[in-house]
Protein backbone atom coordinates (compact mmCIF):
# COMPACT_ATOMS: atom_id res chain seq x y z
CA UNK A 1 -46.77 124.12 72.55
CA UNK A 2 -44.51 123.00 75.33
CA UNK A 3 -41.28 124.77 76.36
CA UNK A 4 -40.18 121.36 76.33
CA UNK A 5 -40.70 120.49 72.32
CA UNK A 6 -39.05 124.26 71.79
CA UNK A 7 -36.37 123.50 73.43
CA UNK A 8 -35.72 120.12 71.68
CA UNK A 9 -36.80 122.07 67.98
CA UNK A 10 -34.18 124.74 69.20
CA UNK A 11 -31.46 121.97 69.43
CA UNK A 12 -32.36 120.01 66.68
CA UNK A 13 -31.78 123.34 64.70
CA UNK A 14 -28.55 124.50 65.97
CA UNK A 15 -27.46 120.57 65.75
CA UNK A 16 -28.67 120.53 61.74
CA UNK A 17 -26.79 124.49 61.70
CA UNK A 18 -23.58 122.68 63.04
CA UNK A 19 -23.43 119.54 60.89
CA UNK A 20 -24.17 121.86 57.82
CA UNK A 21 -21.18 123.97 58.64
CA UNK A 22 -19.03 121.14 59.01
CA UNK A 23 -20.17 119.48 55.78
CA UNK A 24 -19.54 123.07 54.06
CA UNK A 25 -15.75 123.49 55.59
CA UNK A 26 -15.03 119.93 55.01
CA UNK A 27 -16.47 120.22 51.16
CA UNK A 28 -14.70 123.52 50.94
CA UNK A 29 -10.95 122.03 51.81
CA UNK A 30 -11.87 118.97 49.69
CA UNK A 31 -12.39 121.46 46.29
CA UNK A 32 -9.22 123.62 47.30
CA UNK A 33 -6.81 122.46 50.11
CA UNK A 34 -7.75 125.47 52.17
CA UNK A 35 -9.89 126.50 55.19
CA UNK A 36 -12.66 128.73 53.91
CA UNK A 37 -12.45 130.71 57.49
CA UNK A 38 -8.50 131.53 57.28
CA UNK A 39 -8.04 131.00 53.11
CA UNK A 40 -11.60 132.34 51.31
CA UNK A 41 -11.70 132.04 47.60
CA UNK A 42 -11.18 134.51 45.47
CA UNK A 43 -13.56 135.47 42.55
CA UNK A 44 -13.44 137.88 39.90
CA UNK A 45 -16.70 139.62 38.86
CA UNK A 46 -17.12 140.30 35.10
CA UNK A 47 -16.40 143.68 35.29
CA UNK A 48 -17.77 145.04 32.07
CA UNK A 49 -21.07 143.60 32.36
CA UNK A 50 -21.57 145.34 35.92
CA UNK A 51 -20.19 148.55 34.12
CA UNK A 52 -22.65 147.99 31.14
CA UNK A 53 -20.23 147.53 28.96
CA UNK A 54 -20.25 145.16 26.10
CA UNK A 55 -16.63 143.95 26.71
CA UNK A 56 -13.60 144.56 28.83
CA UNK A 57 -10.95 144.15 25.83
CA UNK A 58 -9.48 145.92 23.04
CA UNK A 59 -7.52 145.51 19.98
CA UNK A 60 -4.13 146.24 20.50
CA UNK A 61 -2.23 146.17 17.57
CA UNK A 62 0.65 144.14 18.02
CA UNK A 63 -0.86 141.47 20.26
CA UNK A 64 -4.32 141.03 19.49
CA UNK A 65 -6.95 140.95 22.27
CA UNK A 66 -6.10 142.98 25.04
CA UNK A 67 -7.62 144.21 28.39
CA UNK A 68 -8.71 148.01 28.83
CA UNK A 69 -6.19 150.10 31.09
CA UNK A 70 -7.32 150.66 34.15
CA UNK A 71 -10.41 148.44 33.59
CA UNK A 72 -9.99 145.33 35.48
CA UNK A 73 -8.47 144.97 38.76
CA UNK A 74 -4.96 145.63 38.61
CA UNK A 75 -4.71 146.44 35.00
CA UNK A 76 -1.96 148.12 34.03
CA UNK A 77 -1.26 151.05 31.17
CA UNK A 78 -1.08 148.21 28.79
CA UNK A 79 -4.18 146.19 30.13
CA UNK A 80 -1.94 143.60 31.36
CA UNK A 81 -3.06 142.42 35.31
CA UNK A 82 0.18 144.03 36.89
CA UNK A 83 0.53 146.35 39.74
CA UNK A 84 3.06 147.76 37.86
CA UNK A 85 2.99 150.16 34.82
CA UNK A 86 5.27 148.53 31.78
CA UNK A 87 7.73 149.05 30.77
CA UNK A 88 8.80 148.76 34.35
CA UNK A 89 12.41 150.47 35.51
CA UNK A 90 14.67 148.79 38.40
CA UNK A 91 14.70 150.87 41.26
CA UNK A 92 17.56 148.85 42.59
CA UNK A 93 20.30 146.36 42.20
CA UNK A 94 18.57 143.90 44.51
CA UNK A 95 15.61 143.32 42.49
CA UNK A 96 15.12 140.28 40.07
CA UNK A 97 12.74 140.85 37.89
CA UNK A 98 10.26 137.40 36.77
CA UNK A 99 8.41 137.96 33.60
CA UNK A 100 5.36 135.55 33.54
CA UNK A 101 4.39 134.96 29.90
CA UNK A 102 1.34 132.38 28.26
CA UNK A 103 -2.29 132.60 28.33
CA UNK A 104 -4.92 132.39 31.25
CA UNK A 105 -3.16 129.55 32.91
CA UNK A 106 -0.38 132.00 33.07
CA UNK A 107 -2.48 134.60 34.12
CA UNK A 108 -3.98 132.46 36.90
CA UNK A 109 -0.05 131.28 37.64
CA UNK A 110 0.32 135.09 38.06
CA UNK A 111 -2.28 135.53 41.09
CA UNK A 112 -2.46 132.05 42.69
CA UNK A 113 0.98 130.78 41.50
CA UNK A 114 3.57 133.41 41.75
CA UNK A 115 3.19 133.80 45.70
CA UNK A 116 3.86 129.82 46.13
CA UNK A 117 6.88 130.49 43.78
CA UNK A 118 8.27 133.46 45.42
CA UNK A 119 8.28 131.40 48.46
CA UNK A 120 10.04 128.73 46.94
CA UNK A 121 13.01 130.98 45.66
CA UNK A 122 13.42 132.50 48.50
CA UNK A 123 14.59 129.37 50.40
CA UNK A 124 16.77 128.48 47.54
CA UNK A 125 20.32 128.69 47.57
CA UNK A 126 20.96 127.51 44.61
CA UNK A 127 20.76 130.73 42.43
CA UNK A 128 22.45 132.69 44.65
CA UNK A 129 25.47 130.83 45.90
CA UNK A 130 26.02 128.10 48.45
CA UNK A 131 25.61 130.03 51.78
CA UNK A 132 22.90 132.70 50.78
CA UNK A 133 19.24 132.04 49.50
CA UNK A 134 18.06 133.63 46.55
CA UNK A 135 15.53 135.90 48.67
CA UNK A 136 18.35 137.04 50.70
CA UNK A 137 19.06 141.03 50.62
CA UNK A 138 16.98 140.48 47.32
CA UNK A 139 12.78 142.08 46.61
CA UNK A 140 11.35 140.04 43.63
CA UNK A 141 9.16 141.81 41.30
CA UNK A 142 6.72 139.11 39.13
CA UNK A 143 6.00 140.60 35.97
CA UNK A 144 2.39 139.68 34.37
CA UNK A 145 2.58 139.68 30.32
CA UNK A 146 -0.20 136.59 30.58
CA UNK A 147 -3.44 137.12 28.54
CA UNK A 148 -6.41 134.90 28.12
CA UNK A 149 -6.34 133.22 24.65
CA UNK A 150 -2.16 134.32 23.85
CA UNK A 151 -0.82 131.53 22.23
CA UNK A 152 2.56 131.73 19.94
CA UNK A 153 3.86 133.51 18.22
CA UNK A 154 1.75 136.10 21.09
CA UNK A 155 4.13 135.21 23.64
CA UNK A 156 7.19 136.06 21.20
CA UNK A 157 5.71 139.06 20.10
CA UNK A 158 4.95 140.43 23.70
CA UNK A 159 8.34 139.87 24.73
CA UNK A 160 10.01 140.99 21.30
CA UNK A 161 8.08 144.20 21.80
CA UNK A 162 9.17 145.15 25.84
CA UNK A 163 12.63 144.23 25.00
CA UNK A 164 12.17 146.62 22.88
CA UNK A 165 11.21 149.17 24.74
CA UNK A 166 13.99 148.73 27.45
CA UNK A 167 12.16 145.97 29.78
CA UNK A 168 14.80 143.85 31.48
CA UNK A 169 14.58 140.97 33.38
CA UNK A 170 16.43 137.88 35.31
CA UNK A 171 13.94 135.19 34.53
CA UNK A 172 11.63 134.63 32.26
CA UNK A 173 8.83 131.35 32.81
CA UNK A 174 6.86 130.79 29.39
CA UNK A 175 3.51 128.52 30.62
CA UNK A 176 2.25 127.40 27.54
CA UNK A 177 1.07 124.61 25.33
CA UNK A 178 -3.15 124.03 25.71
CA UNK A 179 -3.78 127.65 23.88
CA UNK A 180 -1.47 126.43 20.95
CA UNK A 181 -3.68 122.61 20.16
CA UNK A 182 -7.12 124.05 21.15
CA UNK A 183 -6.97 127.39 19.36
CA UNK A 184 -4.43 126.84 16.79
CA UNK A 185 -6.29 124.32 15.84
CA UNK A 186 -9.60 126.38 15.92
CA UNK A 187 -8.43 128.94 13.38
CA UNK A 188 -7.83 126.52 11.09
CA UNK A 189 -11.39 125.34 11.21
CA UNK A 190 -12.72 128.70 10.85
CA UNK A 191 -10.22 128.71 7.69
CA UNK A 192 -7.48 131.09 9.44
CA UNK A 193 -3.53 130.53 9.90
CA UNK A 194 -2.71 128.59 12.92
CA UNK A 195 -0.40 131.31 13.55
CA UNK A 196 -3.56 133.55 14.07
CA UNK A 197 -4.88 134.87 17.80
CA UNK A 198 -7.71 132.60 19.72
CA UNK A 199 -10.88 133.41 17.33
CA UNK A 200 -12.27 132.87 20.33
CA UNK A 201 -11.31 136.07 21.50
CA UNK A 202 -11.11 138.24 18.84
CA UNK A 203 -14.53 137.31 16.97
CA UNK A 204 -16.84 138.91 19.32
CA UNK A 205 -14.16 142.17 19.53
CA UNK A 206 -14.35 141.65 15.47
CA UNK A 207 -17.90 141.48 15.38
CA UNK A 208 -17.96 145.15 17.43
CA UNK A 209 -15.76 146.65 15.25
CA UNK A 210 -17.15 145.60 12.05
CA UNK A 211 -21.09 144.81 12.98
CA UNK A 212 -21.31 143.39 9.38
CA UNK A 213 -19.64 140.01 10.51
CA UNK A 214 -22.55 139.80 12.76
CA UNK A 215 -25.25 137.45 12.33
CA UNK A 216 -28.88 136.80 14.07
CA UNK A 217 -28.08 133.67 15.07
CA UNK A 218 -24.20 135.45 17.17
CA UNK A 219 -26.76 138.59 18.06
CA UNK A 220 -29.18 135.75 20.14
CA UNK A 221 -25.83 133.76 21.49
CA UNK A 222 -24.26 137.51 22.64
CA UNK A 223 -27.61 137.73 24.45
CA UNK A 224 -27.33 134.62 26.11
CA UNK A 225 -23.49 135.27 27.15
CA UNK A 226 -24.68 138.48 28.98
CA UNK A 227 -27.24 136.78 30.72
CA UNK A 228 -24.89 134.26 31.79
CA UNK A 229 -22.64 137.23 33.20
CA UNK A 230 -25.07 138.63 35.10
CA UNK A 231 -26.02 136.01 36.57
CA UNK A 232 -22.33 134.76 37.54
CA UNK A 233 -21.60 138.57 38.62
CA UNK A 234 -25.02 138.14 41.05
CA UNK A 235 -23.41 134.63 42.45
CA UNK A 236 -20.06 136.12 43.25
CA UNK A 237 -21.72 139.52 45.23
CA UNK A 238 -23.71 136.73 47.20
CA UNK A 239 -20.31 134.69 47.98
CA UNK A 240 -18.48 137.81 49.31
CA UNK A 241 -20.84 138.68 51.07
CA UNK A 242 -22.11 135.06 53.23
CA UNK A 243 -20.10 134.06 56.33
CA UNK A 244 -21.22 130.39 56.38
CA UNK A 245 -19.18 127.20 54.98
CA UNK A 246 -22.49 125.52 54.12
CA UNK A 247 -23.81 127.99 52.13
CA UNK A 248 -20.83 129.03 50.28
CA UNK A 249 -20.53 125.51 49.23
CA UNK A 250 -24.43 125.55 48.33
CA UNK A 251 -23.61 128.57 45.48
CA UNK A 252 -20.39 127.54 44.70
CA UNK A 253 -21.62 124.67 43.15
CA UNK A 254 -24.11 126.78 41.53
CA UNK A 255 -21.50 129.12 40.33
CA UNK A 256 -19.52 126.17 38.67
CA UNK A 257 -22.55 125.09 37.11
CA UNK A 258 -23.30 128.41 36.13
CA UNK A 259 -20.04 128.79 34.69
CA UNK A 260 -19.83 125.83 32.78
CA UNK A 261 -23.09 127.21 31.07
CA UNK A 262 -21.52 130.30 30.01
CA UNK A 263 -18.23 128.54 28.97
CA UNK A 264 -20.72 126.08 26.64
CA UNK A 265 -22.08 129.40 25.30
CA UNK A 266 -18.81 131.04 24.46
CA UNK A 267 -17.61 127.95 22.79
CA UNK A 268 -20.96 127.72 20.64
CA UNK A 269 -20.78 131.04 19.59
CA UNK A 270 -17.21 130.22 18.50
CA UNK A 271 -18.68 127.56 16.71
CA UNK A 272 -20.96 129.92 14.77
CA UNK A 273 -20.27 131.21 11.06
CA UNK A 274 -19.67 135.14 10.90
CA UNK A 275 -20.54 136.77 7.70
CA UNK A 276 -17.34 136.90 5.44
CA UNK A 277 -15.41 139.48 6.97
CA UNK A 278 -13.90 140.60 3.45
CA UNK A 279 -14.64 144.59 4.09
CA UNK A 280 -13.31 144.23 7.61
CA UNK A 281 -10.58 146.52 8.51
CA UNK A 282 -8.94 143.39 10.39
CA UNK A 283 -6.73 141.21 8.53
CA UNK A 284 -6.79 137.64 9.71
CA UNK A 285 -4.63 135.90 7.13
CA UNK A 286 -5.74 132.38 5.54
CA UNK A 287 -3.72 129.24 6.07
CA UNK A 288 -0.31 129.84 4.53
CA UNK A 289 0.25 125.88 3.50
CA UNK A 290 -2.58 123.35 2.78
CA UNK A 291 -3.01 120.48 4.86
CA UNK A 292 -4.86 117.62 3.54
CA UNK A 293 -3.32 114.66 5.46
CA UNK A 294 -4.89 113.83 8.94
CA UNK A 295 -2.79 115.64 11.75
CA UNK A 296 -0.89 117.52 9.89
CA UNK A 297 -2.10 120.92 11.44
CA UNK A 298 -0.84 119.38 15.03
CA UNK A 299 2.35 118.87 14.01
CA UNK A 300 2.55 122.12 12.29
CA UNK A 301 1.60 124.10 15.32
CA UNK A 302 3.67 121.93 17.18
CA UNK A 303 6.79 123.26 14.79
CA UNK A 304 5.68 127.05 14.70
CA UNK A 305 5.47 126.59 19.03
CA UNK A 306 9.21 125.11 18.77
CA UNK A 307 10.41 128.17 16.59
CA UNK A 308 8.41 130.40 18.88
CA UNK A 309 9.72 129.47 22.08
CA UNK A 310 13.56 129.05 20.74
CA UNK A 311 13.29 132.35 19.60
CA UNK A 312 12.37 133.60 22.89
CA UNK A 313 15.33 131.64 24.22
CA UNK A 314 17.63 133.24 21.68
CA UNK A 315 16.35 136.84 22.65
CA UNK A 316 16.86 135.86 26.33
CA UNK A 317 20.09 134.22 26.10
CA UNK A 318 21.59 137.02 24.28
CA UNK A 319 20.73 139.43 27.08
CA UNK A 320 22.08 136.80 29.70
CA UNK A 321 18.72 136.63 30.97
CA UNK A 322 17.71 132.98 31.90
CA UNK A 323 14.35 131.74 30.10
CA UNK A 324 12.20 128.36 31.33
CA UNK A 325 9.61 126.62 29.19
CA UNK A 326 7.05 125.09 30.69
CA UNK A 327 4.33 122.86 29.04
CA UNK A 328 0.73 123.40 30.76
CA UNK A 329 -0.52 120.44 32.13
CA UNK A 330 -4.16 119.41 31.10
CA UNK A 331 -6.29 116.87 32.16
CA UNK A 332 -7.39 115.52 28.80
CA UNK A 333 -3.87 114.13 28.46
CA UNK A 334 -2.92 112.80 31.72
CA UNK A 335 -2.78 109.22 33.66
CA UNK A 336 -4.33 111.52 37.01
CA UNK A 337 -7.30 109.46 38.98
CA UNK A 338 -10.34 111.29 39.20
CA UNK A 339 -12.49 111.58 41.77
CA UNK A 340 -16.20 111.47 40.89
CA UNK A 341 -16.43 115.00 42.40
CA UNK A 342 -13.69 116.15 40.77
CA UNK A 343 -14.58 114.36 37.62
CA UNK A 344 -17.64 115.97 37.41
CA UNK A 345 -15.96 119.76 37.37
CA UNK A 346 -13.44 118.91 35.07
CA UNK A 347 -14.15 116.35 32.21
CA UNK A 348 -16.44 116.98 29.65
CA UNK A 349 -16.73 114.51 26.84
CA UNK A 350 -18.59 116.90 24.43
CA UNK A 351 -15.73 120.38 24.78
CA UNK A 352 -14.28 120.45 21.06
CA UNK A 353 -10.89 120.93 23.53
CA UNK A 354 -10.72 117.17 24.55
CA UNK A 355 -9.96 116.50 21.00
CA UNK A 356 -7.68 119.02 20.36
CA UNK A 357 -5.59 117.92 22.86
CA UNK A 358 -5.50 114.60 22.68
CA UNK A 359 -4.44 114.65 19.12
CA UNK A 360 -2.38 118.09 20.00
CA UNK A 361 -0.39 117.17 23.14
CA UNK A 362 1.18 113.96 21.80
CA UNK A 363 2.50 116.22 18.42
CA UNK A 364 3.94 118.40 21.13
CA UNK A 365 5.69 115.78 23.33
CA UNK A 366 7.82 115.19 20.30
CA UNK A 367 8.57 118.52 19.85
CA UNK A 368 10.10 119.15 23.27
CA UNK A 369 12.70 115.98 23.05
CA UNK A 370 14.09 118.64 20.66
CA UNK A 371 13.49 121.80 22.78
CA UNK A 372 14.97 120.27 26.00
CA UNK A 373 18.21 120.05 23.97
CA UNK A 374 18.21 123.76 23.03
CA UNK A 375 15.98 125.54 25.85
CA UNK A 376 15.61 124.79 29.79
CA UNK A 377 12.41 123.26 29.46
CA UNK A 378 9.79 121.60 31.74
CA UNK A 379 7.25 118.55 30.62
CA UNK A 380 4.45 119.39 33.23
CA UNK A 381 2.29 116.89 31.82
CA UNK A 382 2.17 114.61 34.77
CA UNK A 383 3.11 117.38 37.46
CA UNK A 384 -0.75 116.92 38.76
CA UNK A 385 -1.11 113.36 38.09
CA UNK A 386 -0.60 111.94 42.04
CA UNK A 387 -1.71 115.24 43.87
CA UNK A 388 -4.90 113.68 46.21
CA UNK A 389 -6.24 116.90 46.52
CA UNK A 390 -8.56 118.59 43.14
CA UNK A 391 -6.81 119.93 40.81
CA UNK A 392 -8.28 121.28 37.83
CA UNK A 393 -10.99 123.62 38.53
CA UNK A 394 -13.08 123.45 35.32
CA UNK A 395 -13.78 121.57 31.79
CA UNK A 396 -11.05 123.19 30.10
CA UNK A 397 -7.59 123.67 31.33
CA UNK A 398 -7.36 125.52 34.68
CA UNK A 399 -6.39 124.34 37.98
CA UNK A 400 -7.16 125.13 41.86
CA UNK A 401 -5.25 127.53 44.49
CA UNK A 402 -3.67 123.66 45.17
CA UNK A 403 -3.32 123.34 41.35
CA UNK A 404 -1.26 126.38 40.81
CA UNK A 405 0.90 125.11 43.95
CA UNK A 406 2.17 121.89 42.56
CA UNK A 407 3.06 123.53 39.12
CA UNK A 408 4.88 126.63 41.09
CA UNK A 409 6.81 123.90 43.27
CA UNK A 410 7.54 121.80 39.88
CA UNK A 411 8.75 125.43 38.32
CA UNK A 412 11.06 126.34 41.59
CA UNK A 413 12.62 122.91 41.69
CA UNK A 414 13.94 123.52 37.60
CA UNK A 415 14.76 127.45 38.51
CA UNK A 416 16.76 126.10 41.55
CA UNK A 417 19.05 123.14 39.80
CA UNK A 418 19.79 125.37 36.26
């Protein structure tokens, strides 16, 4: 073999190595708006299932599903993802306190949001007089009470509860709206009160309380969850640890297939009967109306999410604390252009969410004519509609880092002219 043809092998390699890398970086900043070298993504592992633990939550008895203290990164005494034990105490004048309240969107809002937000507010002047921006002489503190699955009254209780316990604030940003359609409307399949939490989330803790609810068919589906964890926990150690563009986007793509899998699993497990839970020490009360007509559960959770959120208003307002509604946009009700790529991540004809929400959201928009009377309140419907870059990051209802942007600009822009 001549040094000649090695030479030529050699540069066809490091040519192929090259054009990989610049495929993966420009594939990467397609997906998220970010260089992978300056802006990596962030992943969280499924903690439980590397601690070989069955689940990461709790009961808690006021709000339903709950994260262990201490469990997950950054979780609080309560199990909320905060830095900061609750209820938490002003150290000084300066501060101005955000409370972040809704369900994962919020939660995601929290991490990938709240930073873009901050930003904005600080280079606003008009919360803090003509001449001074709000970030002036001032620290913000965000405030996490975001939990997957909360959807009202959760977000009213939550808040009821820390007020309660002393917790003050300046601001208060309710993200809400998908939670309420897909899983209000999900209890009252399974024969539960709209009004209950996500059975999503509280049937498998359920099921480990009282292992009589538990069927063959939910033991084989938990088995198939875990496997689905592991594997997703495997994928995210092998992302942290690779350097290259090219490959990152190689198991990236695997991890959103991956994903999608277990989110399919999770939602057919949902799907499956539990034995009557009559001996159960959990209460989860039956519907407290019928509803017979066609729709009529949409506009009833549309009315107990109106009641919710003015309520929160009302606690707010009376405390002279200043409270902003926002509705979650979702991309099963929206006029946004998809790109085939993005298409493929994000719409899924078959999720039982795609109906909710298109026979939800429109129950909802006529809700909030009557809200934005009473409430500061944001339609964020259409906030992602002409952003070029992806947006929504799955088949369900969450966004990309460049997601979370837009809404936190849309959010800054209301906090700054109220």
């Amino acid at each position: 073999m001549s040094l000649r043809f090695l030479k030529l092998v050699a540069v066809n390699v490091l040519v192929f190595v090259v054009l990989a890398e610049a495929v993966g970086l420009y594939a990467s900043y397609m997906d998220t708006g970010h260089f992978l070298y300056t802006t990596p993504r962030h992943y969280d592992a499924i903690k439980e299932t590397a601690a070989r633990r069955l689940t990461a939550d709790s009961v808690h008895p006021y709000f339903g599903p709950l994260h262990k203290p201490g469990f997950r990164p950054q979780s609080n005494n309560f199990g909320f993802t905060s830095p900061y034990a609750f209820p938490y105490e002003k150290r000084s004048a300066d501060e101005f306190v955000i409370g972040i309240f809704g369900g994962s969107v919020g939660e995601q809002f929290c991490e990938l949001g709240v930073p873009r937000l901050l930003e904005d507010l600080g280079a606003d002047r008009a919360l803090n007089g003509p001449s001074t921006p709000l970030g002036a002489g001032r620290r913000f503190v965000p405030l996490c009470f975001s939990h997957e699955g909360y959807k009202q009254p959760q977000q009213l209780i939550v808040l009821a509860y820390f007020l309660t316990l002393g917790q003050q604030f300046n601001l208060v940003i309710n993200i809400d709206g998908f939670n309420e359609v897909a899983l209000g409307s999900r209890n009252d399949e399974h024969g539960r009160d709209i009004s209950m939490p996500s059975p999503i989330h509280i049937d498998p803790l359920l099921n480990l309380i009282d292992q009589a609810t538990l069927t063959p068919a939910r033991v084989q589906a938990l088995a198939r969850i875990s496997v689905y964890k592991e594997r997703l926990n495997g994928l995210i150690d092998r992302m942290r640890r690779n350097r290259s563009a090219a490959v990152h986007v190689a198991l990236d793509r695997y991890y959103r297939f991956t994903m999608n899998r277990y989110q399919a699993e999770v939602g057919a497990y949902d799907a499956l009967p539990s034995n009557p839970p009559a001996s159960s020490l959990l209460l989860l009360t039956p519907p407290v109306r019928k509803r017979e007509a066609p729709g009529v559960v949409f506009d009833d959770i549309a009315n107990d999410w109106t009641r919710a959120s003015l309520l929160m208003h009302d606690l707010l307002a009376a405390r002279g604390v200043s409270y902003l509604h926002v509705l979650q946009p979702n991309q099963y009700f929206t006029r946004r252009t998809f790109s085939d790529a993005e298409a493929r991540v994000a719409l899924n004809k078959d999720t039982p969410f795609k109906r909710s929400v298109e026979n939800g959201y429109p129950a909802l928009e006529r809700a909030a004519a009557m809200l934005a009377e009473k409430e500061q309140f944001v339609d964020g419907t259409t906030a992602l509609d002409r952003e070029p870059a992806p947006v929504y990051e799955d088949d369900c209802c969450h966004y990309t880092d460049r997601g979370y942007e837009v809404l936190a600009d849309l959010i800054a822009e209301r906090v700054g002219t109220n």
